[in-house]
N, C-alpha and C. Protein backbone atom coordinates (compact mmCIF):
# COMPACT_ATOMS: atom_id res chain seq x y z
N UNK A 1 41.22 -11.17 25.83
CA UNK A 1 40.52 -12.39 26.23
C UNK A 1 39.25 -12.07 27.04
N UNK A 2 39.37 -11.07 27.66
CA UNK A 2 38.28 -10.81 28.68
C UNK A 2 36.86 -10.09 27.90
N UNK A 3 37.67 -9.33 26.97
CA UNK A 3 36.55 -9.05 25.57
C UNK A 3 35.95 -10.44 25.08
N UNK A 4 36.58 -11.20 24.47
CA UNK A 4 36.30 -12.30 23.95
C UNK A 4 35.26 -13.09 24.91
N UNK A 5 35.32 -12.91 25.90
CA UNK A 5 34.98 -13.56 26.51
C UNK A 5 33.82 -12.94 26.98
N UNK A 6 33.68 -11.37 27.20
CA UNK A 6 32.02 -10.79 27.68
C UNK A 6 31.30 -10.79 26.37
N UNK A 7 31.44 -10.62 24.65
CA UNK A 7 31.17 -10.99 23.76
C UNK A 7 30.64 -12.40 23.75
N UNK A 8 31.00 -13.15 23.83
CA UNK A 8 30.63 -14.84 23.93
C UNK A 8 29.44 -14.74 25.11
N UNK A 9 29.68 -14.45 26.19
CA UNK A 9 28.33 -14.11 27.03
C UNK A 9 27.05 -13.62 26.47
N UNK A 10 27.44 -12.57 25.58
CA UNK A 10 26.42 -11.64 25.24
C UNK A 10 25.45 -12.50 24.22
N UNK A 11 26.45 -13.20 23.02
CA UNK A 11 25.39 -13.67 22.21
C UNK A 11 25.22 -15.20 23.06
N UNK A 12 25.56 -15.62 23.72
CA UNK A 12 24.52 -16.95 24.28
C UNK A 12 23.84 -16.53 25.00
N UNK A 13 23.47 -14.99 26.01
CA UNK A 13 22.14 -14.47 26.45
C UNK A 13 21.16 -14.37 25.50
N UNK A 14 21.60 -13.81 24.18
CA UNK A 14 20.66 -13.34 23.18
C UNK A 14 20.39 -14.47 22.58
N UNK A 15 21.02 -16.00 22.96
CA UNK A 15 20.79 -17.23 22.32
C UNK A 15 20.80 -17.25 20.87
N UNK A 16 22.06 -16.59 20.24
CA UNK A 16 22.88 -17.28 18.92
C UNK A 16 23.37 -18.50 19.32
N UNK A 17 22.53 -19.31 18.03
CA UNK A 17 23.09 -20.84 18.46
C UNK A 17 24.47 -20.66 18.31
N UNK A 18 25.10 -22.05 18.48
CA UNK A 18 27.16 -22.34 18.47
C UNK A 18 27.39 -20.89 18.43
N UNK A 19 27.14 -20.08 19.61
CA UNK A 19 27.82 -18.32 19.52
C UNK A 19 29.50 -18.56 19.40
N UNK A 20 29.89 -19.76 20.20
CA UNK A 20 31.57 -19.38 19.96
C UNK A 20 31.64 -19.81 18.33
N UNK A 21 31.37 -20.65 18.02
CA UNK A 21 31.37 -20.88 16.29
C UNK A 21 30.74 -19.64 15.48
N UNK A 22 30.43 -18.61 16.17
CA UNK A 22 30.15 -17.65 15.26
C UNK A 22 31.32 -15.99 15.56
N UNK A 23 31.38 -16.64 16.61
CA UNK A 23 32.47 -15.12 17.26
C UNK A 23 32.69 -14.43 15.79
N UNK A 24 33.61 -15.17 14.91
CA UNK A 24 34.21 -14.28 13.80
C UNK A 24 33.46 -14.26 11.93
N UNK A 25 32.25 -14.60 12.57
CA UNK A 25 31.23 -14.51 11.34
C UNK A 25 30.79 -12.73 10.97
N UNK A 26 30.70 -12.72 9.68
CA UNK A 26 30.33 -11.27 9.42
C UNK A 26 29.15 -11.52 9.16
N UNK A 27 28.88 -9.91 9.16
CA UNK A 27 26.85 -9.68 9.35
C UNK A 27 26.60 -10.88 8.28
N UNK A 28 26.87 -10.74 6.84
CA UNK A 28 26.71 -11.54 5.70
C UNK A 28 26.43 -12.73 5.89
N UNK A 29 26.92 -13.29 6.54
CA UNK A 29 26.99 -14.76 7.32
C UNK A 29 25.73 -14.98 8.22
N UNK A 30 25.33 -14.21 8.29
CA UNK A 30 24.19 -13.92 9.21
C UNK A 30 22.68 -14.13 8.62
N UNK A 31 21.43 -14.77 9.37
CA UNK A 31 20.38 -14.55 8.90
C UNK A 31 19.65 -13.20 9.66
N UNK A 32 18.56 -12.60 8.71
CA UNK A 32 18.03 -11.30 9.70
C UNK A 32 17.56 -11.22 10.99
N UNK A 33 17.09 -12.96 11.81
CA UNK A 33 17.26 -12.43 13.15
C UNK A 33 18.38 -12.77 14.02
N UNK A 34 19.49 -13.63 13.66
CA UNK A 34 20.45 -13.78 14.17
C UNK A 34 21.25 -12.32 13.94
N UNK A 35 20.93 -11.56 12.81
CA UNK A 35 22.09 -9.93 12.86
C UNK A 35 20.97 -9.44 14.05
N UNK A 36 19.79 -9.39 13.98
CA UNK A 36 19.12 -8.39 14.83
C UNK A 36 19.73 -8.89 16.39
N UNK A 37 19.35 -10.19 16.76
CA UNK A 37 19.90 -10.55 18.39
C UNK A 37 21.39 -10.02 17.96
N UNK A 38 22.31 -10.08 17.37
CA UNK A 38 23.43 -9.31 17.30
C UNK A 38 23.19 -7.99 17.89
N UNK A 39 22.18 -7.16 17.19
CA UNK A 39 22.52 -5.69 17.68
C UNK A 39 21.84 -5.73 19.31
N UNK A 40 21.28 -6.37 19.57
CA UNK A 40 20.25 -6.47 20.93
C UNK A 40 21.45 -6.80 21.90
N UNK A 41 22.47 -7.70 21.65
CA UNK A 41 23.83 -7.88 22.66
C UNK A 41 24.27 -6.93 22.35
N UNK A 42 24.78 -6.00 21.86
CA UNK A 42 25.40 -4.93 21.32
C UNK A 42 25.21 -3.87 22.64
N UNK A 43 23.77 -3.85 22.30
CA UNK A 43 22.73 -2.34 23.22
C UNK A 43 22.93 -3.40 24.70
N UNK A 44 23.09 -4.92 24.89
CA UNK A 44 23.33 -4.97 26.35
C UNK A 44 24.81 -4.67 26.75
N UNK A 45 25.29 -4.85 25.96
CA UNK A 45 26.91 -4.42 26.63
C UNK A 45 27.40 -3.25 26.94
N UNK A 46 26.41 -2.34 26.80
CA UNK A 46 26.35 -1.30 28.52
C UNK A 46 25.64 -1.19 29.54
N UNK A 47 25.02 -2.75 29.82
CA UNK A 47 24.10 -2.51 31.14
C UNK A 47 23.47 -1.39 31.01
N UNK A 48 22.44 -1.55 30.31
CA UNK A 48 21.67 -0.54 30.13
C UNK A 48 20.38 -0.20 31.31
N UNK A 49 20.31 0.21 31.65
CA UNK A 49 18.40 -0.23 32.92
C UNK A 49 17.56 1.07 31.55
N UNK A 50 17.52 1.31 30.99
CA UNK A 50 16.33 1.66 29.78
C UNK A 50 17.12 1.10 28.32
N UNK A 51 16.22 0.06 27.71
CA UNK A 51 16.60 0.03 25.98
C UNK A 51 15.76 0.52 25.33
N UNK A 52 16.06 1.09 24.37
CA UNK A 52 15.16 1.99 23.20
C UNK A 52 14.74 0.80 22.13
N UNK A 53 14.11 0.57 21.63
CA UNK A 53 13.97 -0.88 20.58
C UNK A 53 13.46 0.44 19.41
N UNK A 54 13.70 0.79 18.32
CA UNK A 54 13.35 1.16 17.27
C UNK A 54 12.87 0.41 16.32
N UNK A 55 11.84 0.01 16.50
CA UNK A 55 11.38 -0.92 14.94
C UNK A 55 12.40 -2.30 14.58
N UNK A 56 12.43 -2.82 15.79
CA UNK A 56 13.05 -4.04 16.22
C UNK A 56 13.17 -5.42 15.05
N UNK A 57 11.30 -4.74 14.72
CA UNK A 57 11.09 -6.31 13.87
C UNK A 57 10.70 -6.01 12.96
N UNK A 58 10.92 -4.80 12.31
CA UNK A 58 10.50 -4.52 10.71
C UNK A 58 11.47 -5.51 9.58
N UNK A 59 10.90 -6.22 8.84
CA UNK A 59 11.82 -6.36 7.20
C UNK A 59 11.48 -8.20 7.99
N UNK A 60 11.23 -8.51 9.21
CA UNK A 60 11.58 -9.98 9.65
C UNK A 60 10.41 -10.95 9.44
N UNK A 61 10.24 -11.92 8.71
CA UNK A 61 9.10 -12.86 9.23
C UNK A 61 8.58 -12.82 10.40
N UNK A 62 6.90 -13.61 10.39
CA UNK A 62 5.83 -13.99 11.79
C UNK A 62 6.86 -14.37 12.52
N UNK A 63 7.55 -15.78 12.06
CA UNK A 63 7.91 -16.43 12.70
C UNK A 63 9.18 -15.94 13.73
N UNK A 64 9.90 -15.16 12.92
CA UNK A 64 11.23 -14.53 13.85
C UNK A 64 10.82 -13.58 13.99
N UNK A 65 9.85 -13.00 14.10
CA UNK A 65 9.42 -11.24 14.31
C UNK A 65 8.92 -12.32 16.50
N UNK A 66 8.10 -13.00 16.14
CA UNK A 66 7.77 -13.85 17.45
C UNK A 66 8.73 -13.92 18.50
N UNK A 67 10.02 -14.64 17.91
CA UNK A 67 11.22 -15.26 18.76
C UNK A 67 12.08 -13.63 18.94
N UNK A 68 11.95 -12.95 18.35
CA UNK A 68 12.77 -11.74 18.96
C UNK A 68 11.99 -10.83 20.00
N UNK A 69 10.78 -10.77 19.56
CA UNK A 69 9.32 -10.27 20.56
C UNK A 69 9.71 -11.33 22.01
N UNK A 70 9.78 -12.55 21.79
CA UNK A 70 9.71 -13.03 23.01
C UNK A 70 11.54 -12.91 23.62
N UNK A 71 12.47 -12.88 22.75
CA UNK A 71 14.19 -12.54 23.36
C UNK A 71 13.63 -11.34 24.79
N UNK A 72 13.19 -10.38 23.45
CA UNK A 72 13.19 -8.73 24.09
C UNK A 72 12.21 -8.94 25.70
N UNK A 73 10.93 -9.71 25.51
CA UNK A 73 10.37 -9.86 26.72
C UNK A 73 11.04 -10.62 28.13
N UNK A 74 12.01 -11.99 27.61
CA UNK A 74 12.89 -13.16 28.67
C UNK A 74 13.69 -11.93 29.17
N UNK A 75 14.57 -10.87 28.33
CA UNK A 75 15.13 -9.95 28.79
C UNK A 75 15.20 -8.93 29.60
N UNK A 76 14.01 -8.28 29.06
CA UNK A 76 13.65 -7.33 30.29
C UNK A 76 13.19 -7.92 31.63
N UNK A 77 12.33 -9.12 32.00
CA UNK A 77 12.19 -9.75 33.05
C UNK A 77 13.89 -10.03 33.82
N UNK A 78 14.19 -10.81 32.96
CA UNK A 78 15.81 -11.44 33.43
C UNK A 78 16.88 -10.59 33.98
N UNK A 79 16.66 -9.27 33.64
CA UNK A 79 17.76 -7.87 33.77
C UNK A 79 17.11 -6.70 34.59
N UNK A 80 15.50 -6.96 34.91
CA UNK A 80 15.01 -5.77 35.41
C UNK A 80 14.76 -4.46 34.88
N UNK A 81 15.08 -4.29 33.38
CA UNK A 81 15.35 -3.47 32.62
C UNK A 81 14.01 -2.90 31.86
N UNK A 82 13.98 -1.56 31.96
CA UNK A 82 12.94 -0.99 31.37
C UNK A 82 12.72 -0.87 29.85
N UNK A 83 12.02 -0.86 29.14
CA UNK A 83 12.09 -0.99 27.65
C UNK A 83 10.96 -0.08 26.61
N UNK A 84 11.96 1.38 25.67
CA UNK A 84 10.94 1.53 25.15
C UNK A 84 10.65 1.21 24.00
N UNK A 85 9.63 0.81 23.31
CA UNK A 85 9.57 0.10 22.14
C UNK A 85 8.75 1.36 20.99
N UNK A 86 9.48 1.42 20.29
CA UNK A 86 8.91 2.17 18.50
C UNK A 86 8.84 1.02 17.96
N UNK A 87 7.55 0.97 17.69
CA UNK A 87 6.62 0.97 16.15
C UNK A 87 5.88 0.82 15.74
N UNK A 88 5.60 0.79 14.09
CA UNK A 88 3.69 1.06 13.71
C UNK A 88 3.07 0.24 13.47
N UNK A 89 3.73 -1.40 14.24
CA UNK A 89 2.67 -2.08 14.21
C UNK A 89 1.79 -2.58 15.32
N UNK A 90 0.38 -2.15 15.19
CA UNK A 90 -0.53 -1.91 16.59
C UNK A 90 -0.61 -3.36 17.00
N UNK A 91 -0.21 -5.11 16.38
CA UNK A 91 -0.20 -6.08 16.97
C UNK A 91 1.16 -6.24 17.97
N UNK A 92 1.99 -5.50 17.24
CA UNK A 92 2.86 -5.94 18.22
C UNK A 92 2.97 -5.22 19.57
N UNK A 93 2.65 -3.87 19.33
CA UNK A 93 2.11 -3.21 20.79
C UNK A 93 0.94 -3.57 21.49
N UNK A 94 0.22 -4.24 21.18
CA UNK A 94 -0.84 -5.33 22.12
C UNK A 94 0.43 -6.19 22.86
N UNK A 95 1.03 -6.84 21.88
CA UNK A 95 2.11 -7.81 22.21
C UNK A 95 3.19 -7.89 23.80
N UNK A 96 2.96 -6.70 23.06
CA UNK A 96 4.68 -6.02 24.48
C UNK A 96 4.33 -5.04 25.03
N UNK A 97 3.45 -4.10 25.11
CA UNK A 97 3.68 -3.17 25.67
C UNK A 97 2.61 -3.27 27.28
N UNK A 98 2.94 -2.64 28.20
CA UNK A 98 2.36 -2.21 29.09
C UNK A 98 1.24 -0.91 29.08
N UNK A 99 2.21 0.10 28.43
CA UNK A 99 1.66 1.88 28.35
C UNK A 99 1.82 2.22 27.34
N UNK A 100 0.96 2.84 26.30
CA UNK A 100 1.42 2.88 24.90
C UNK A 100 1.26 4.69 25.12
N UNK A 101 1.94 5.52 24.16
CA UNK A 101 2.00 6.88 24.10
C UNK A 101 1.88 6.91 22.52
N UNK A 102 0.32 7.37 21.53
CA UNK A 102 0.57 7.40 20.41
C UNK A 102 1.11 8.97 19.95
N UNK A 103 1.49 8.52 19.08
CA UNK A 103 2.57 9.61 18.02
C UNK A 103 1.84 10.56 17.14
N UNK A 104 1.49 11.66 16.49
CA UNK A 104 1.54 11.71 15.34
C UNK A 104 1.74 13.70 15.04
N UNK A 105 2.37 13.50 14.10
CA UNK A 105 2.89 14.83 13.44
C UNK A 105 4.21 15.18 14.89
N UNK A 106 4.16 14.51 15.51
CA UNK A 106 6.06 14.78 16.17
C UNK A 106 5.31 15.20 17.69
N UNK A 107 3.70 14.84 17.95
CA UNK A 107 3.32 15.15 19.04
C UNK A 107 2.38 13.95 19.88
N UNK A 108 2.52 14.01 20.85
CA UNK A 108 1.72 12.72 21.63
C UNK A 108 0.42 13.04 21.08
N UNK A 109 -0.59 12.23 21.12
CA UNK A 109 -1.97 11.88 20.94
C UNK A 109 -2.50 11.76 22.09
N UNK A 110 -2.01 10.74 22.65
CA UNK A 110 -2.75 9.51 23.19
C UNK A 110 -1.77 8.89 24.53
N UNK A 111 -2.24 9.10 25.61
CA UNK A 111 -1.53 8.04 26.86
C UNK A 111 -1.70 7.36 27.48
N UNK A 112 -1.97 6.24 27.34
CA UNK A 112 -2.68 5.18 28.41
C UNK A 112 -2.25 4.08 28.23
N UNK A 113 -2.50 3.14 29.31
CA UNK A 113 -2.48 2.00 29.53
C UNK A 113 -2.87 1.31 28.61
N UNK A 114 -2.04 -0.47 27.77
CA UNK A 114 -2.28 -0.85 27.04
C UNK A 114 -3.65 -1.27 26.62
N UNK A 115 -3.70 -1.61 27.65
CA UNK A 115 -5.62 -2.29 27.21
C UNK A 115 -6.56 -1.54 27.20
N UNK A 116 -6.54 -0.28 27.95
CA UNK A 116 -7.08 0.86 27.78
C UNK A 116 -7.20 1.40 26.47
N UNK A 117 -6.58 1.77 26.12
CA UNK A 117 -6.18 2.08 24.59
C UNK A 117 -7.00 1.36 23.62
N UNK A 118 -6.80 -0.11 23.45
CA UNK A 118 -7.37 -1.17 23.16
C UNK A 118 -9.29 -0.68 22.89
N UNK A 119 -9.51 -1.08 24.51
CA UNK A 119 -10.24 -1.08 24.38
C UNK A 119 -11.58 -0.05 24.19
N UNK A 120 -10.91 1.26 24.17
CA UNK A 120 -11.87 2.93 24.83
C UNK A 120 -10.93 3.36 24.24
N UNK A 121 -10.17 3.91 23.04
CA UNK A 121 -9.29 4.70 22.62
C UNK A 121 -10.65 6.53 22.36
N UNK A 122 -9.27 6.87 22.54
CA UNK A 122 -10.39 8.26 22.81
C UNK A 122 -10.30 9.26 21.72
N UNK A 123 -8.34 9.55 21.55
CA UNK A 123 -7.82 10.78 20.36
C UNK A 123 -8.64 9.77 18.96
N UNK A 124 -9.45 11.07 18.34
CA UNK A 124 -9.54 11.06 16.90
C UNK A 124 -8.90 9.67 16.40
N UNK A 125 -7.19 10.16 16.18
CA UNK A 125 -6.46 9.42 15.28
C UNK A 125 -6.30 7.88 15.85
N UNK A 126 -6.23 7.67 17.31
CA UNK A 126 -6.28 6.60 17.62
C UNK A 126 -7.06 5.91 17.04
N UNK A 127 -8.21 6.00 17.07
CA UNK A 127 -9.40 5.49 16.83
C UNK A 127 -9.60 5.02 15.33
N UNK A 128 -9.08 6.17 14.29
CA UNK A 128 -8.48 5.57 13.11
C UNK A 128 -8.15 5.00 13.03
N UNK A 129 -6.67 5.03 14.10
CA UNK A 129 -5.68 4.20 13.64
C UNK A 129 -6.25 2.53 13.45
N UNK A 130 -6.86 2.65 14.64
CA UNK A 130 -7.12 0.99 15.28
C UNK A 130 -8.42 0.91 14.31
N UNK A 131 -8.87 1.27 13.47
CA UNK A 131 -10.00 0.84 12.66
C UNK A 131 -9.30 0.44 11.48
N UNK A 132 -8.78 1.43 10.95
CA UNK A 132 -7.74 1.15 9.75
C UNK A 132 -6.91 -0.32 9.76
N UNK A 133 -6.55 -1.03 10.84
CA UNK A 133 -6.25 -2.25 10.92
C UNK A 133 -6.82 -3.28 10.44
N UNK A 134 -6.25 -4.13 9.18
CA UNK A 134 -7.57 -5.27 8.76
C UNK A 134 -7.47 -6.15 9.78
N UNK A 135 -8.76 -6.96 9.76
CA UNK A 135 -9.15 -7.94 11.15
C UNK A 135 -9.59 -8.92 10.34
N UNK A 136 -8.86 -10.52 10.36
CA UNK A 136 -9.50 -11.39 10.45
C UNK A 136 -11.12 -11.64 10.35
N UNK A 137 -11.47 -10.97 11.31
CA UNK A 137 -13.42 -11.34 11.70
C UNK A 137 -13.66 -10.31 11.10
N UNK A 138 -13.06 -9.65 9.76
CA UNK A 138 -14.21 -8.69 8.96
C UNK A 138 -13.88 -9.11 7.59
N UNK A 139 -14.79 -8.32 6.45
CA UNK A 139 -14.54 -8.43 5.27
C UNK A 139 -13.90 -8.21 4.62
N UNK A 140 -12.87 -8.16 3.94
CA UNK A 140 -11.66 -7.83 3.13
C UNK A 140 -11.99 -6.31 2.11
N UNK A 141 -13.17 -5.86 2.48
CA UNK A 141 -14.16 -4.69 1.47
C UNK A 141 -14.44 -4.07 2.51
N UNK A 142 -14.37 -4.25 3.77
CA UNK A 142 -14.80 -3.21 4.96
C UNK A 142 -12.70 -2.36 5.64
N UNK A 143 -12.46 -2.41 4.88
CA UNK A 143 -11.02 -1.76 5.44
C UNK A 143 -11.22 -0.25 5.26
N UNK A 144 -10.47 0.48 6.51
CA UNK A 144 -11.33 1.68 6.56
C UNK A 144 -9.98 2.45 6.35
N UNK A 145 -9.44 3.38 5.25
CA UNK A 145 -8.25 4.04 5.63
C UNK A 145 -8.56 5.36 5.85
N UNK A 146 -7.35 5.87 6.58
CA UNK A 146 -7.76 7.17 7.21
C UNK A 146 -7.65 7.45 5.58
N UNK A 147 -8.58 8.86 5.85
CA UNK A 147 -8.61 9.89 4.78
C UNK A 147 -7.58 11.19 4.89
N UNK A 148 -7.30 11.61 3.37
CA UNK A 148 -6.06 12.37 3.48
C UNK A 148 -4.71 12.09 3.59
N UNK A 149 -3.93 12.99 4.05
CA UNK A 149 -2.27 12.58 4.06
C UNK A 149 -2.07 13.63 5.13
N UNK A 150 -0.74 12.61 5.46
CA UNK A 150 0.04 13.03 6.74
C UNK A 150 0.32 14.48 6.46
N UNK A 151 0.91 15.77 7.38
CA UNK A 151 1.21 17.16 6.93
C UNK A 151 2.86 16.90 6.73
N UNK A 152 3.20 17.61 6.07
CA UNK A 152 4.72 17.73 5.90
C UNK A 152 5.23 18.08 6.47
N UNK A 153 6.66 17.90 7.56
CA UNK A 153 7.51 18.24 8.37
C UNK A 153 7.58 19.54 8.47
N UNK A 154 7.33 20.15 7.39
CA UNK A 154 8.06 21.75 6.97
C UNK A 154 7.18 22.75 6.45
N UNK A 155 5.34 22.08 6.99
CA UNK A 155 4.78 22.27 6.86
C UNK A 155 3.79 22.05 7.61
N UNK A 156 3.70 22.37 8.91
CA UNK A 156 3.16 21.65 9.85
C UNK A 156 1.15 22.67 10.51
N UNK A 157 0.14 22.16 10.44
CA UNK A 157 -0.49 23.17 10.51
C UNK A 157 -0.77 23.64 11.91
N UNK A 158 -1.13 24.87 11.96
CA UNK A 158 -1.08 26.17 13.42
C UNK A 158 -1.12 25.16 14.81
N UNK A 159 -2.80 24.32 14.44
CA UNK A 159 -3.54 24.00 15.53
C UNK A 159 -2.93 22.28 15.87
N UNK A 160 -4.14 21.71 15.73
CA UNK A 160 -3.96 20.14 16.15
C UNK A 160 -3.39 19.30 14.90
N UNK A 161 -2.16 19.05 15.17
CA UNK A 161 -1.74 18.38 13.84
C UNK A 161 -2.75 17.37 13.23
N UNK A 162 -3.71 16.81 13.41
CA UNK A 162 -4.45 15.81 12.99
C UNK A 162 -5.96 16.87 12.44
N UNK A 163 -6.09 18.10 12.73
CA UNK A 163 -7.17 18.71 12.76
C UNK A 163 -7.51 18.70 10.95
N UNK A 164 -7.14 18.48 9.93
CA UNK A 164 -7.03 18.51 8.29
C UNK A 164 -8.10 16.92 8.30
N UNK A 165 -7.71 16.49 9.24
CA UNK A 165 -8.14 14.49 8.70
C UNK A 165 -9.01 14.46 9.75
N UNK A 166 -9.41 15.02 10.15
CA UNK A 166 -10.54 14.95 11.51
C UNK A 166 -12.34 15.20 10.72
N UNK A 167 -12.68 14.22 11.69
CA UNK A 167 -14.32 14.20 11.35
C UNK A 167 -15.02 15.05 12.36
N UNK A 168 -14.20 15.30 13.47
CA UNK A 168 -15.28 15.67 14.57
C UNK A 168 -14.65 17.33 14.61
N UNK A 169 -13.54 17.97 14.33
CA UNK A 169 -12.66 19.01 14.39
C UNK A 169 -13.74 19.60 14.59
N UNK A 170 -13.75 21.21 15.38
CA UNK A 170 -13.94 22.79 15.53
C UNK A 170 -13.18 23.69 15.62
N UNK A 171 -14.00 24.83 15.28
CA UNK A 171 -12.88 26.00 14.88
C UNK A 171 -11.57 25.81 16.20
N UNK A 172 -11.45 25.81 16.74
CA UNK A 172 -10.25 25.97 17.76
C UNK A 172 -9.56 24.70 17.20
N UNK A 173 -9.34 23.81 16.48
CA UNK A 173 -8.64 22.45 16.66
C UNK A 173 -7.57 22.98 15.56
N UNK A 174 -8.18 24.04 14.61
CA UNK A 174 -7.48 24.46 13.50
C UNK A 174 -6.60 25.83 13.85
N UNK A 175 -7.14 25.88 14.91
CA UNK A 175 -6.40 27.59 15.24
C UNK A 175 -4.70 27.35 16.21
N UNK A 176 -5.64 26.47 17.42
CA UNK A 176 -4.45 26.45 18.64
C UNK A 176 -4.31 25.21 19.12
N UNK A 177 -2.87 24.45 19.25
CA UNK A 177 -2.69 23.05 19.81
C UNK A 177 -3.46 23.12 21.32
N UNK A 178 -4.07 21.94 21.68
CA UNK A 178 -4.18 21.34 22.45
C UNK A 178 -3.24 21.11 23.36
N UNK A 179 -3.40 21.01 24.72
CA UNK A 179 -2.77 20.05 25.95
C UNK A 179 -3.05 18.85 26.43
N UNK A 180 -2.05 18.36 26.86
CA UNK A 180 -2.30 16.78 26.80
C UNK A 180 -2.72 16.69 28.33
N UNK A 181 -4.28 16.43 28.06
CA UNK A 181 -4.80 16.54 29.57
C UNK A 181 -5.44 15.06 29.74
N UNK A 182 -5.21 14.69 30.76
CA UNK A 182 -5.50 13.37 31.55
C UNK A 182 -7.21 13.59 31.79
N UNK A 183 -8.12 12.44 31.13
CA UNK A 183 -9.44 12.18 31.42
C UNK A 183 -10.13 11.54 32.17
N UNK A 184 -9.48 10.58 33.03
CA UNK A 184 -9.82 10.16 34.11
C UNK A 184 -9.31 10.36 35.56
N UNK A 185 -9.91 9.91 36.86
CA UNK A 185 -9.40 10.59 37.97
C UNK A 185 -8.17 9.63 38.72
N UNK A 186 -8.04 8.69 37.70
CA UNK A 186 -6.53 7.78 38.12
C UNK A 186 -5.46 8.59 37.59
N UNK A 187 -5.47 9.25 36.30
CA UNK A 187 -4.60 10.43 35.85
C UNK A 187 -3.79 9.81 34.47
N UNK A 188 -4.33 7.71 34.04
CA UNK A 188 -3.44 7.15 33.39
C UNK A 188 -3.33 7.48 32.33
N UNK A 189 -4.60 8.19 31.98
CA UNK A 189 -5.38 7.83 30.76
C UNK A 189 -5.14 9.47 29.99
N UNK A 190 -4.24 9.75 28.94
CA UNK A 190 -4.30 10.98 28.62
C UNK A 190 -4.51 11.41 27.27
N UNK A 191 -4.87 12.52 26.50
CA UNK A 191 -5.30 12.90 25.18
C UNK A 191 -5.53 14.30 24.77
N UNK A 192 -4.96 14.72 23.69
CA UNK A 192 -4.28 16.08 23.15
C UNK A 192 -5.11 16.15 22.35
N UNK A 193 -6.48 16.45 22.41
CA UNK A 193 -7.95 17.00 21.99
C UNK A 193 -8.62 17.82 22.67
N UNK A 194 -9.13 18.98 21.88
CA UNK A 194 -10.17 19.95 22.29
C UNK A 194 -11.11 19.66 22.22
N UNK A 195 -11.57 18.50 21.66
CA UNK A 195 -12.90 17.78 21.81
C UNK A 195 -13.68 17.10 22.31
N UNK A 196 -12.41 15.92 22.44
CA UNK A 196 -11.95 14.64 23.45
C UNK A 196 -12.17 14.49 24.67
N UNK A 197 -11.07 15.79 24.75
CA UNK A 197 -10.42 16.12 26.05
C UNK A 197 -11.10 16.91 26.79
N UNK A 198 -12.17 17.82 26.38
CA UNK A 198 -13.27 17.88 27.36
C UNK A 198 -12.69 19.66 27.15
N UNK A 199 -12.04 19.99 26.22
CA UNK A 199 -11.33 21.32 26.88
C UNK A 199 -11.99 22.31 25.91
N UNK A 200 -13.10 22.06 25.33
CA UNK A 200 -14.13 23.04 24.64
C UNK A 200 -15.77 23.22 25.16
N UNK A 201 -16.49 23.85 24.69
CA UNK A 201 -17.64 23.89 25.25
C UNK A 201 -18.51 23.11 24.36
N UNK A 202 -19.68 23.43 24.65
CA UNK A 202 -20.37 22.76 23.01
C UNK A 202 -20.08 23.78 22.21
N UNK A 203 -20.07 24.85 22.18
CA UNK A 203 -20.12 25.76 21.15
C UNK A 203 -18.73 25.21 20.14
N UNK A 204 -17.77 24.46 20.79
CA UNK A 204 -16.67 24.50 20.52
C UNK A 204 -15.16 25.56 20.80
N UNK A 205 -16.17 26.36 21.79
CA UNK A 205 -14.80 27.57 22.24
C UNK A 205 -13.82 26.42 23.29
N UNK A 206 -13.14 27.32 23.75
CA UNK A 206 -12.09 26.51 24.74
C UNK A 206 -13.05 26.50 26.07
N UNK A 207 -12.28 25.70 26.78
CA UNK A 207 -12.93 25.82 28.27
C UNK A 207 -12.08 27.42 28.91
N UNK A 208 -13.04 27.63 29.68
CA UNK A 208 -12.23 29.05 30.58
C UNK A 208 -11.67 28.53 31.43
């Protein structure tokens, strides 16, 4: 009963409508964001103080991709709870995030503050990334995709994983990874470029 009963809590936090009329419904029974707030009570029923959100709102409509964006936000306010969020869509990390850390080839890029990012993105790929995004206020013929393809897991190259798809690359970007060095003197703002990052000369050697 006492199960039954922290269960019934869980989905009227996550606001499944009639939750006791659903206690013994299977996923099937379910629409895709009523299973998703399912798994979201799930991950609260260990008092968690960090949730991981993995691609929360992939496969879901605007409309319920919205109402689970806003669950996940009433939540973390309501619980105090820290939250990290995966995924590749750059509206919804405007959306929710505070500090974004970009990804690519299994290594940070990019660290800064959301609007930062936004607005002054610095790594190479960032800068792709956020161009590559179609926009409303442009032409449907101006979409810019990165050039090339991702490297293969099992195939990963020496230097800067992004250094193959790079416009600005020098010899060192292809030789030896980068450190993820902070560019401003607040320390928020960070980026895993020899270019970028200030950690070459002009010649393009490293800094000493």
């Amino acid at each position: 009963k006492k199960a039954l009963k922290g269960a019934l809590e869980l989905l009227d936090q996550v606001k499944i409508p009639a939750a006791a009329a659903r206690l013994n419904d299977y996923p099937h029974h379910l629409s895709g964001g009523m299973r998703q707030r399912v798994m979201i009570a799930m991950a609260l029923a260990g008092r968690p103080e960090i949730m991981l959100a993995d691609e929360p709102t992939t496969a879901l409509d605007v409309t319920i991709q919205a109402q689970v964006l806003a669950l996940l936000d009433d939540l973390k306010r309501e619980l105090k709870m820290s939250m990290i969020f995966i995924t590749h869509d750059m509206g919804v990390v405007a959306r929710v995030a505070d500090r974004v850390a970009v990804m690519y080839g299994g290594y940070l890029a990019e660290v800064a503050p959301v609007e930062d990012l936004f607005a002054s993105p610095v790594h190479p790929y960032t800068e792709a990334l956020l161009k590559s995004v179609p926009r409303l206020d442009r032409d449907i013929n101006e979409l810019n995709p990165i050039p090339g393809m991702v490297p293969s897991i099992d195939c990963m190259p020496k230097g800067c994983r992004f250094a193959e798809r790079c416009a600005h690359k020098v010899a060192i970007c292809e030789q030896q990874m980068p450190e993820l060095t902070a560019i401003n003197t607040v320390g928020n703002h960070s980026v895993r470029c020899w270019v970028r990052g200030g950690q070459t000369t002009s010649s393009g050697e490293p800094q000493a």
